[in-house]
Protein backbone atom coordinates (compact mmCIF):
# COMPACT_ATOMS: atom_id res chain seq x y z
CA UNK A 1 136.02 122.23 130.73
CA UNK A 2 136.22 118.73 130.28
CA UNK A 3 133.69 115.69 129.48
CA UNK A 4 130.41 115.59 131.22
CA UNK A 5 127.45 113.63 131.15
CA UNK A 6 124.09 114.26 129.38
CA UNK A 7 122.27 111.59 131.74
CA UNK A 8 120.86 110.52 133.67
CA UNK A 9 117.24 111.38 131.54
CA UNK A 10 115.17 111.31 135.14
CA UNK A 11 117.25 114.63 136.47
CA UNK A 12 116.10 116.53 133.19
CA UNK A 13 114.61 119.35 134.31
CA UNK A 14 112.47 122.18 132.12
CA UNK A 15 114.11 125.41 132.30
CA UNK A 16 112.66 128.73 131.17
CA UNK A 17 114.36 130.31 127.99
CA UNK A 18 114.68 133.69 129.30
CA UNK A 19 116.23 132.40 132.58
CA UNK A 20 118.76 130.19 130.85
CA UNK A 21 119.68 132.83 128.00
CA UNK A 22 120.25 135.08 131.07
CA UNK A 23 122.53 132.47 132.73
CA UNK A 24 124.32 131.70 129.36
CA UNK A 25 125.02 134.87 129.02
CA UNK A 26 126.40 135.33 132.59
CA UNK A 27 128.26 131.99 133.44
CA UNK A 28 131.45 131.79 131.47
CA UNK A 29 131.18 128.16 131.52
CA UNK A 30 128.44 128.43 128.59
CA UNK A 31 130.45 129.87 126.26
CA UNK A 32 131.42 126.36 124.85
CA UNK A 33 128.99 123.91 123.76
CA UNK A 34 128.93 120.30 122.80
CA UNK A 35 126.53 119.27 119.37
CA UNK A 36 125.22 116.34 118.45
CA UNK A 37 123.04 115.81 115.08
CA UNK A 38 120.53 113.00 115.28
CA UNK A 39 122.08 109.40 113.99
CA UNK A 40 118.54 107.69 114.24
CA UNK A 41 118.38 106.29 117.98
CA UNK A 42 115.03 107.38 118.56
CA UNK A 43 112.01 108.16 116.51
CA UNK A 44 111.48 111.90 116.96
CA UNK A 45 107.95 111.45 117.16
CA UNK A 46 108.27 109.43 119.99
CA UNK A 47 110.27 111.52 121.70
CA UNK A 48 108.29 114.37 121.03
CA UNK A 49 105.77 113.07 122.90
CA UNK A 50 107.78 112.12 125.77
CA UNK A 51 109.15 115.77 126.36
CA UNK A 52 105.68 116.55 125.80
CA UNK A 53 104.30 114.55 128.66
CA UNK A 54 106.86 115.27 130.89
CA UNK A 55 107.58 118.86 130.34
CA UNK A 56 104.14 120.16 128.57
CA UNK A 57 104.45 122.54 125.16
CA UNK A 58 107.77 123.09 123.63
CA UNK A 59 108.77 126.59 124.92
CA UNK A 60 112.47 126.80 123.59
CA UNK A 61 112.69 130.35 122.43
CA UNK A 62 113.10 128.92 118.78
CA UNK A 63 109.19 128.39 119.37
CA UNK A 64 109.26 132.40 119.23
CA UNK A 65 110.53 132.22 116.04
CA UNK A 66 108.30 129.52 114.37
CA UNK A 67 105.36 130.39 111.83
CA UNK A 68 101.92 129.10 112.47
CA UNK A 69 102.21 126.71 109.30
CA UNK A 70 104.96 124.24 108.85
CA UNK A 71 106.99 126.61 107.00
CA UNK A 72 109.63 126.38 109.51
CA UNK A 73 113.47 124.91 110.01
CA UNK A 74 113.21 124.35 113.32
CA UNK A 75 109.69 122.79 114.35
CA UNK A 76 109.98 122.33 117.62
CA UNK A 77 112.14 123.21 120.62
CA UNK A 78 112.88 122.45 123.99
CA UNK A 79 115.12 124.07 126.86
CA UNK A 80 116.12 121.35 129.47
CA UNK A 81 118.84 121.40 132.28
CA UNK A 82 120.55 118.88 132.41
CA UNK A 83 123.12 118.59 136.00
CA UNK A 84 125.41 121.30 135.52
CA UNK A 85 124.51 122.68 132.35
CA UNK A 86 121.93 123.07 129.90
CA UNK A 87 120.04 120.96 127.04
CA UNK A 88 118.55 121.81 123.81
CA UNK A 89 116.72 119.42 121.59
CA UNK A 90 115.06 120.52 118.69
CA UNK A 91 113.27 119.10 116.37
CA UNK A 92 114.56 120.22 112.67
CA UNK A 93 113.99 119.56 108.95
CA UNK A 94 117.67 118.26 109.09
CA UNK A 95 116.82 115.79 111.65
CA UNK A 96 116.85 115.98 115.73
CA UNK A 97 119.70 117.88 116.96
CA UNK A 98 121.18 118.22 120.45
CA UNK A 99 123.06 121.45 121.79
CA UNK A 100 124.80 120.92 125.81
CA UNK A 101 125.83 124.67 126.68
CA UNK A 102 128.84 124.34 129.28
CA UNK A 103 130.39 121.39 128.47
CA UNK A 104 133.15 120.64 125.40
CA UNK A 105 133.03 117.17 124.78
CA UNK A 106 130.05 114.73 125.02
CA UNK A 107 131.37 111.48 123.64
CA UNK A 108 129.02 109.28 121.97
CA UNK A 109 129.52 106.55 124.14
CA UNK A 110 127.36 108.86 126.15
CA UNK A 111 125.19 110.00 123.93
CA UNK A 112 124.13 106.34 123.09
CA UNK A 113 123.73 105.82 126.84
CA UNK A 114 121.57 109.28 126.73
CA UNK A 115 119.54 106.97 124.03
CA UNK A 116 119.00 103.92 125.94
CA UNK A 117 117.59 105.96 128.89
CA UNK A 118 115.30 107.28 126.94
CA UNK A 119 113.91 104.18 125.28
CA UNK A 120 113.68 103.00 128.87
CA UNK A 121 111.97 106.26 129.59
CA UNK A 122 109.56 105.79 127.21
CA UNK A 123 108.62 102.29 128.11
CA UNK A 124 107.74 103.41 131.76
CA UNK A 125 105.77 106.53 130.45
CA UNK A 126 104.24 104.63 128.00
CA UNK A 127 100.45 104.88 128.61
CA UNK A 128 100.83 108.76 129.22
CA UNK A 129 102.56 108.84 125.99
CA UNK A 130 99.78 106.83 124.09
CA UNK A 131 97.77 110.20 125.62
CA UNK A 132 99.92 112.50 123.32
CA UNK A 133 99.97 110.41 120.46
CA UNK A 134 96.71 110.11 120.04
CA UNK A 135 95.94 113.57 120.00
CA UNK A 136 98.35 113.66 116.90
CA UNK A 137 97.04 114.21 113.65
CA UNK A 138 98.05 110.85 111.53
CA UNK A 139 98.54 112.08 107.90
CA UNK A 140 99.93 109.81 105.55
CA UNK A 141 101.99 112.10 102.72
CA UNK A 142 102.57 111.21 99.10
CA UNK A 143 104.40 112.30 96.19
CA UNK A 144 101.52 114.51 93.87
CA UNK A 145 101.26 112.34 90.52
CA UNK A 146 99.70 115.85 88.98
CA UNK A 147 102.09 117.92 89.99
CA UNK A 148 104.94 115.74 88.82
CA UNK A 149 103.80 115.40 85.21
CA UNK A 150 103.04 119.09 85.33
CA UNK A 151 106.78 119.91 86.08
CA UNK A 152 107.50 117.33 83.47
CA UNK A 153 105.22 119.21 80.96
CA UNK A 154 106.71 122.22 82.05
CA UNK A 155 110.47 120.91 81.31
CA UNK A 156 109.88 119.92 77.65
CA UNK A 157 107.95 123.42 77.12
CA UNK A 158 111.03 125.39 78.07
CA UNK A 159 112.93 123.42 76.01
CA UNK A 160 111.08 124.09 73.13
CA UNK A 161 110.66 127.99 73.57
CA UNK A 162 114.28 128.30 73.83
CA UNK A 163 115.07 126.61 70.38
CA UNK A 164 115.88 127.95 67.25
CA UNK A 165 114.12 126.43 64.35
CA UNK A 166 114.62 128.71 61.15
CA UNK A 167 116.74 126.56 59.00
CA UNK A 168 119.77 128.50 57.41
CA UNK A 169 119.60 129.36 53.69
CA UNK A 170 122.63 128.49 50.80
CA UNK A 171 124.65 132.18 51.46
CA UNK A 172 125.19 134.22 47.91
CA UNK A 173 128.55 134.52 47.95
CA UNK A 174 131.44 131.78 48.66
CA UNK A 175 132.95 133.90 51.65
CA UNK A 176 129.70 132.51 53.64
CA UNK A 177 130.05 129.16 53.38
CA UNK A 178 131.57 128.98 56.67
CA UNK A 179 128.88 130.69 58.41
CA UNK A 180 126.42 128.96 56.58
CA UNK A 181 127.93 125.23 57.81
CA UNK A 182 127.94 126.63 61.47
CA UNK A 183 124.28 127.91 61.21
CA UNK A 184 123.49 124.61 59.50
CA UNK A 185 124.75 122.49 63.01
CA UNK A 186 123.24 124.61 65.32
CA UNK A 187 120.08 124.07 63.08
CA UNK A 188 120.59 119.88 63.34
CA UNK A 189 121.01 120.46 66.83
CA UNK A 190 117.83 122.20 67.69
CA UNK A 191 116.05 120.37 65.63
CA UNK A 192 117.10 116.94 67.24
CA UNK A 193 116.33 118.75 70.68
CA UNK A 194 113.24 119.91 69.52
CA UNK A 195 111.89 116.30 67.63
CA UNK A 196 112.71 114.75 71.11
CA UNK A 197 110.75 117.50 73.30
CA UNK A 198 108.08 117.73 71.03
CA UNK A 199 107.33 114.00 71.24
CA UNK A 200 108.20 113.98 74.89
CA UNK A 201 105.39 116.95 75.20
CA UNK A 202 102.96 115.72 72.80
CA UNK A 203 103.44 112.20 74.85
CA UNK A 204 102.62 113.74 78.01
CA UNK A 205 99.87 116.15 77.26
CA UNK A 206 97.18 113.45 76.99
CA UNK A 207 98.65 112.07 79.98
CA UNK A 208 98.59 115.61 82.05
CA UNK A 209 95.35 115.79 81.03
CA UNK A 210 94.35 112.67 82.43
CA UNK A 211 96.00 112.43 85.65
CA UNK A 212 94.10 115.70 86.24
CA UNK A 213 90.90 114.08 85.72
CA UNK A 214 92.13 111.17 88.03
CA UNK A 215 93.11 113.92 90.68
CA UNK A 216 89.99 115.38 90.68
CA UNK A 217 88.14 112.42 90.90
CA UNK A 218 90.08 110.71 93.38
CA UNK A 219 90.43 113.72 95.99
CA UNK A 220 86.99 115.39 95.48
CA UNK A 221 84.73 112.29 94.92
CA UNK A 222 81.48 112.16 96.15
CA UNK A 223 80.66 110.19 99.88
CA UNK A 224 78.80 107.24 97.54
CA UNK A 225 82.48 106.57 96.20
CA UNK A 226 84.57 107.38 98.83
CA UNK A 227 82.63 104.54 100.54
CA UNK A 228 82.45 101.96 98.14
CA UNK A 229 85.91 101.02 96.21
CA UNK A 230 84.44 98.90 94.13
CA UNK A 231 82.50 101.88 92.81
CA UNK A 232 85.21 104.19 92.52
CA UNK A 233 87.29 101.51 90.67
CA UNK A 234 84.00 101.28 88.10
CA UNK A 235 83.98 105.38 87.98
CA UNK A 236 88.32 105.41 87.22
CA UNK A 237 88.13 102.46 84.90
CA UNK A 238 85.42 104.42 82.32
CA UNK A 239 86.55 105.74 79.20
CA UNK A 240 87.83 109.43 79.68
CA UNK A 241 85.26 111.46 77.91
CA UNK A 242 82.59 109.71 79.83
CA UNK A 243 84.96 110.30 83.26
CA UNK A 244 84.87 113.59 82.20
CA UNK A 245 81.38 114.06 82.31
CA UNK A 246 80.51 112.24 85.14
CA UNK A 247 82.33 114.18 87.10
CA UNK A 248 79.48 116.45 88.35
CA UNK A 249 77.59 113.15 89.71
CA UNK A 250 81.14 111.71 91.43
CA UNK A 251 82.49 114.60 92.72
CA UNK A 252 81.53 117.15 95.01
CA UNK A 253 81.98 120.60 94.00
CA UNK A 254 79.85 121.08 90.64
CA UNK A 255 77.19 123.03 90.96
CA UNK A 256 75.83 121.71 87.23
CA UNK A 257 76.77 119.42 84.67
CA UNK A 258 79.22 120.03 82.11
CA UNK A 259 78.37 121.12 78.63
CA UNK A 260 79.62 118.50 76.07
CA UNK A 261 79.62 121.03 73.53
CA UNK A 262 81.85 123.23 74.74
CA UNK A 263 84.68 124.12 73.00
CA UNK A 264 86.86 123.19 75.44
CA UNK A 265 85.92 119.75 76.12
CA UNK A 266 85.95 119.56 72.37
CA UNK A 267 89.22 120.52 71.92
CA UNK A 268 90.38 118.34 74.87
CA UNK A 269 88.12 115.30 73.22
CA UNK A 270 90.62 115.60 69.71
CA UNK A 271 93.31 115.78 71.98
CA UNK A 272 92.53 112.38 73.78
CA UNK A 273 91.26 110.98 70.24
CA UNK A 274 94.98 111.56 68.86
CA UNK A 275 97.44 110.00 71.24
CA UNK A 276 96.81 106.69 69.78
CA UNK A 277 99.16 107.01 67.76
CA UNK A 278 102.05 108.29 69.50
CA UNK A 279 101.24 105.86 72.96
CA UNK A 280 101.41 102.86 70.44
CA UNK A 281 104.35 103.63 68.21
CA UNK A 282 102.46 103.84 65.13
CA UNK A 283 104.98 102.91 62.18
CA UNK A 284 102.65 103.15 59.01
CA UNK A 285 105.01 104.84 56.77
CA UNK A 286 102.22 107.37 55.39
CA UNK A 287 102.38 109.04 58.53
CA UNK A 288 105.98 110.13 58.88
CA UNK A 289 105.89 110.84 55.23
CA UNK A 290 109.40 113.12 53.98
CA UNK A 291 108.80 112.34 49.83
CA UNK A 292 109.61 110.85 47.11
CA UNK A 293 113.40 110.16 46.40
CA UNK A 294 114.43 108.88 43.25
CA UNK A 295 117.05 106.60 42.66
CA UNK A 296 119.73 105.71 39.93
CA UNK A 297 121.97 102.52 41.41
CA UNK A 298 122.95 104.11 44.84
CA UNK A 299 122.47 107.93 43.29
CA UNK A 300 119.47 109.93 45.28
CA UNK A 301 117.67 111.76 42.89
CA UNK A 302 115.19 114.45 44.83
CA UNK A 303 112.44 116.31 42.86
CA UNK A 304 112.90 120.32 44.13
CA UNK A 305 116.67 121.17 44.83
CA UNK A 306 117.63 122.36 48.31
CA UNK A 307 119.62 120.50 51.22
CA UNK A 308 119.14 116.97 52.45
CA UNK A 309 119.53 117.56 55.80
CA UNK A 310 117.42 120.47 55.70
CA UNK A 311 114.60 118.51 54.18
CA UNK A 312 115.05 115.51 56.52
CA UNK A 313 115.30 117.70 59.55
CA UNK A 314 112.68 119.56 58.94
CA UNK A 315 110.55 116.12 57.96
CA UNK A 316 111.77 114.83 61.61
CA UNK A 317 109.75 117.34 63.04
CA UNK A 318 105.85 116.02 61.32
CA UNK A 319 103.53 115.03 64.05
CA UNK A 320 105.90 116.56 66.90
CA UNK A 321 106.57 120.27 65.55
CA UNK A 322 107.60 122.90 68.30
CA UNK A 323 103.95 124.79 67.72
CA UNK A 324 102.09 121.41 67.32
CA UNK A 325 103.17 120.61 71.05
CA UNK A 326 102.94 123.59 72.73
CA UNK A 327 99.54 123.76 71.53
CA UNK A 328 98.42 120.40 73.49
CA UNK A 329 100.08 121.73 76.76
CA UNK A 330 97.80 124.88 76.35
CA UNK A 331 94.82 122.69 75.11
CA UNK A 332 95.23 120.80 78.67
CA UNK A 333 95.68 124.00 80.53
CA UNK A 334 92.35 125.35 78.77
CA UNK A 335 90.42 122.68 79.56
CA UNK A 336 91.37 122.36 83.05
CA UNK A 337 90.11 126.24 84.11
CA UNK A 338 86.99 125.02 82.64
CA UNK A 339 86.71 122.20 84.72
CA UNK A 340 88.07 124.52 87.64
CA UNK A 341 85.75 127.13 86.63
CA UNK A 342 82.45 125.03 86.69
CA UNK A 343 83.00 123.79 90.32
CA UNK A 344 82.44 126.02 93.83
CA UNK A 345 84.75 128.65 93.90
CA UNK A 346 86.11 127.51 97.24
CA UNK A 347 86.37 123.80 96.12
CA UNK A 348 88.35 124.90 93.14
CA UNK A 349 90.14 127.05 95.35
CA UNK A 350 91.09 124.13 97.61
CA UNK A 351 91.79 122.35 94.46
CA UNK A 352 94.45 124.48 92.80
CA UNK A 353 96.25 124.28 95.87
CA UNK A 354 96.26 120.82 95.95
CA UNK A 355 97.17 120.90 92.38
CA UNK A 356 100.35 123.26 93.30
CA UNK A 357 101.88 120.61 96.19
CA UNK A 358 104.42 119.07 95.53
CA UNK A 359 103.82 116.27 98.56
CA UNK A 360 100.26 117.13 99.99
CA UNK A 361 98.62 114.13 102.34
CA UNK A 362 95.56 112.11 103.22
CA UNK A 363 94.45 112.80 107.11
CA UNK A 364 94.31 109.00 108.13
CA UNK A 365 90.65 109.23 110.11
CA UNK A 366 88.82 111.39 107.20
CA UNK A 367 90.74 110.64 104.25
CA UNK A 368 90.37 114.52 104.02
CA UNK A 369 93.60 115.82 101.26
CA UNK A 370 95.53 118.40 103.00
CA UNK A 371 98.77 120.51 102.21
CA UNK A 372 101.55 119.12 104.65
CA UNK A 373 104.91 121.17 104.08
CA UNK A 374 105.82 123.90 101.40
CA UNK A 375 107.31 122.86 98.45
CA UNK A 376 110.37 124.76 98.82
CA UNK A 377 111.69 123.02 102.38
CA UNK A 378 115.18 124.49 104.25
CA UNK A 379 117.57 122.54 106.54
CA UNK A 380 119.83 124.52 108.43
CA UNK A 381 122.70 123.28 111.43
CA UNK A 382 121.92 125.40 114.40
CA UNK A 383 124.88 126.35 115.88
């Protein structure tokens, strides 16, 4: 079998799936096949709706295997004939891709040819096209903010749980020095990890808790905001415990207003209250304490014996301690079910799936948030 030709695009012709497996699997002359992965020619939405107006719904027998969400590698596929053999195009998470069964070799010289047919195609088909399209929902998709600095809390948390912070003690004997020296640098080394995580965590947990506040207030707010900006704008720019509580009259979903005196809001108000410090670098010296050191010339005199690196490691470790950070993460966590847990069920149901995505969208004729792909996505070469 030699080379062949893919065009002309006017002779495409649909073909059913059952008929052409039947013929593949009959005519020896299908047992080869030419591929051809997508290089950018063509936009595959606007070929998508070509096919579409030309041959109706995709009715590849991929379509058999396709879920009803997006969860899918191949989204959409369609069986053509093409002259003497037979054309697949599908529509993939790795990009188009092209299958001719019954023909070895289809060079790209004609392949690019295949490419400018089709733009001319879709220039005379044009207003029939515009038909399709607009039926299209237009979604415009965005990396989740929330769900990023989640993952990011998440990373410094794991961190932290998997470190070792018992600092070794002086052994008894002299045969334990050794071990004692090697305990004593896997102890440095934690703790460095650890001071870095902790601030890291203790960083981000005022931040977490914000963007969630943000999230909810951007996604859920009420019809007054969503129509004015300038309103919205006023309602993001307040200071966060009064964001907080406004969110019953901004958003919709809350059934009542929140109680200020709730222990969660509470705790979530000392959290907020506290990452002054930390966001602007404090450096008064009282705050990092480690104690007093006495000197004679260049000799360090300290009051209670022990080691140095002990006691300045473990010093390190004031105002960013392993427990002190985890603690934030879980204050944030506590404080959003409460939020979750004073709105509709369904709303908060809606939200924690929002929450959860890693690249949800915004419909572009409602603004209405939606869930576009899975998180997980798989590319695969059909071959």
């Amino acid at each position: 079998m030699g080379v062949e030709s893919v065009t002309p695009v006017k002779e495409w012709r649909r073909v059913e799936p059952r008929d052409a497996i039947a013929q593949i699997k009959q005519d020896p002359r299908f047992a080869v096949k030419s591929r051809r992965l997508h290089g950018g020619e063509v936009s595959p939405v606007t070929l998508y709706c070509y096919l579409k107006t030309r041959f109706g719904e995709p009715s590849g027998e991929m379509m058999a295997f396709r879920s009803s969400g997006s969860d899918n590698v191949v989204q959409w596929h369609y069986k053509l004939s093409s002259g003497a053999f037979i054309l697949d195009i599908c529509g993939t998470n790795a990009g188009l891709q092209f299958i001719a069964h019954g023909v070895t070799v289809v060079p790209s010289e004609e392949w690019t040819r295949t490419f400018e047919e089709l733009k001319a195609a879709f220039a005379a088909a044009g207003s029939r096209m515009g038909e399709v399209r607009r039926r299209l929902e237009k979604w415009s998709q965005f990396v989740n903010p929330f769900r990023r600095l989640e993952q990011a809390v998440v990373s410094c948390e794991d961190e932290l749980k998997g470190l070792e912070l018992a600092p070794p003690t002086w052994p008894p004997e002299e045969t334990g020095v050794k071990q004692y020296l090697e305990a004593l640098g896997r102890y440095s080394d934690a703790s460095v990890r650890a001071r870095t995580a902790g601030f890291c965590l203790r960083l981000l947990a005022p931040i977490y808790a914000e963007s969630f506040v943000n999230f909810v207030l951007y996604f859920f707010r009420s019809d007054a905001l969503a129509g004015s900006d300038e309103r919205y704008r006023a309602a993001v720019r307040l200071p966060i415990h009064e964001r907080v509580l406004s969110l019953p009259g901004s958003c919709q979903g809350f059934p009542a207003p929140l109680d200020e005196n709730a222990a969660e809001y509470r705790e979530f108000l000392r959290l907020m209250n506290g990452r002054n410090d930390l966001v602007h670098g404090n450096c008064d010296p009282t705050q990092l304490r480690v104690g007093d050191v006495f000197f004679d010339g260049t000799i360090p005199l300290w009051q209670e014996d022990g080691s140095t690196i002990v006691r300045l490691l473990q010093q390190s470790l004031r105002h960013v301690a392993k427990d002190d950070a985890l603690m934030d993460a879980e204050i944030v966590r506590t404080f959003i079910r409460w939020i979750l847990a004073s709105m509709k069920p369904e709303i908060a149901k809606h939200l924690r799936r929002l929450m959860a995505s890693e690249y949800p969208g915004l419909r572009s004729d409602t603004g209405r948030p939606g869930i576009l792909l899975p998180n997980n996505v798989y590319e695969s070469y059909l071959g």
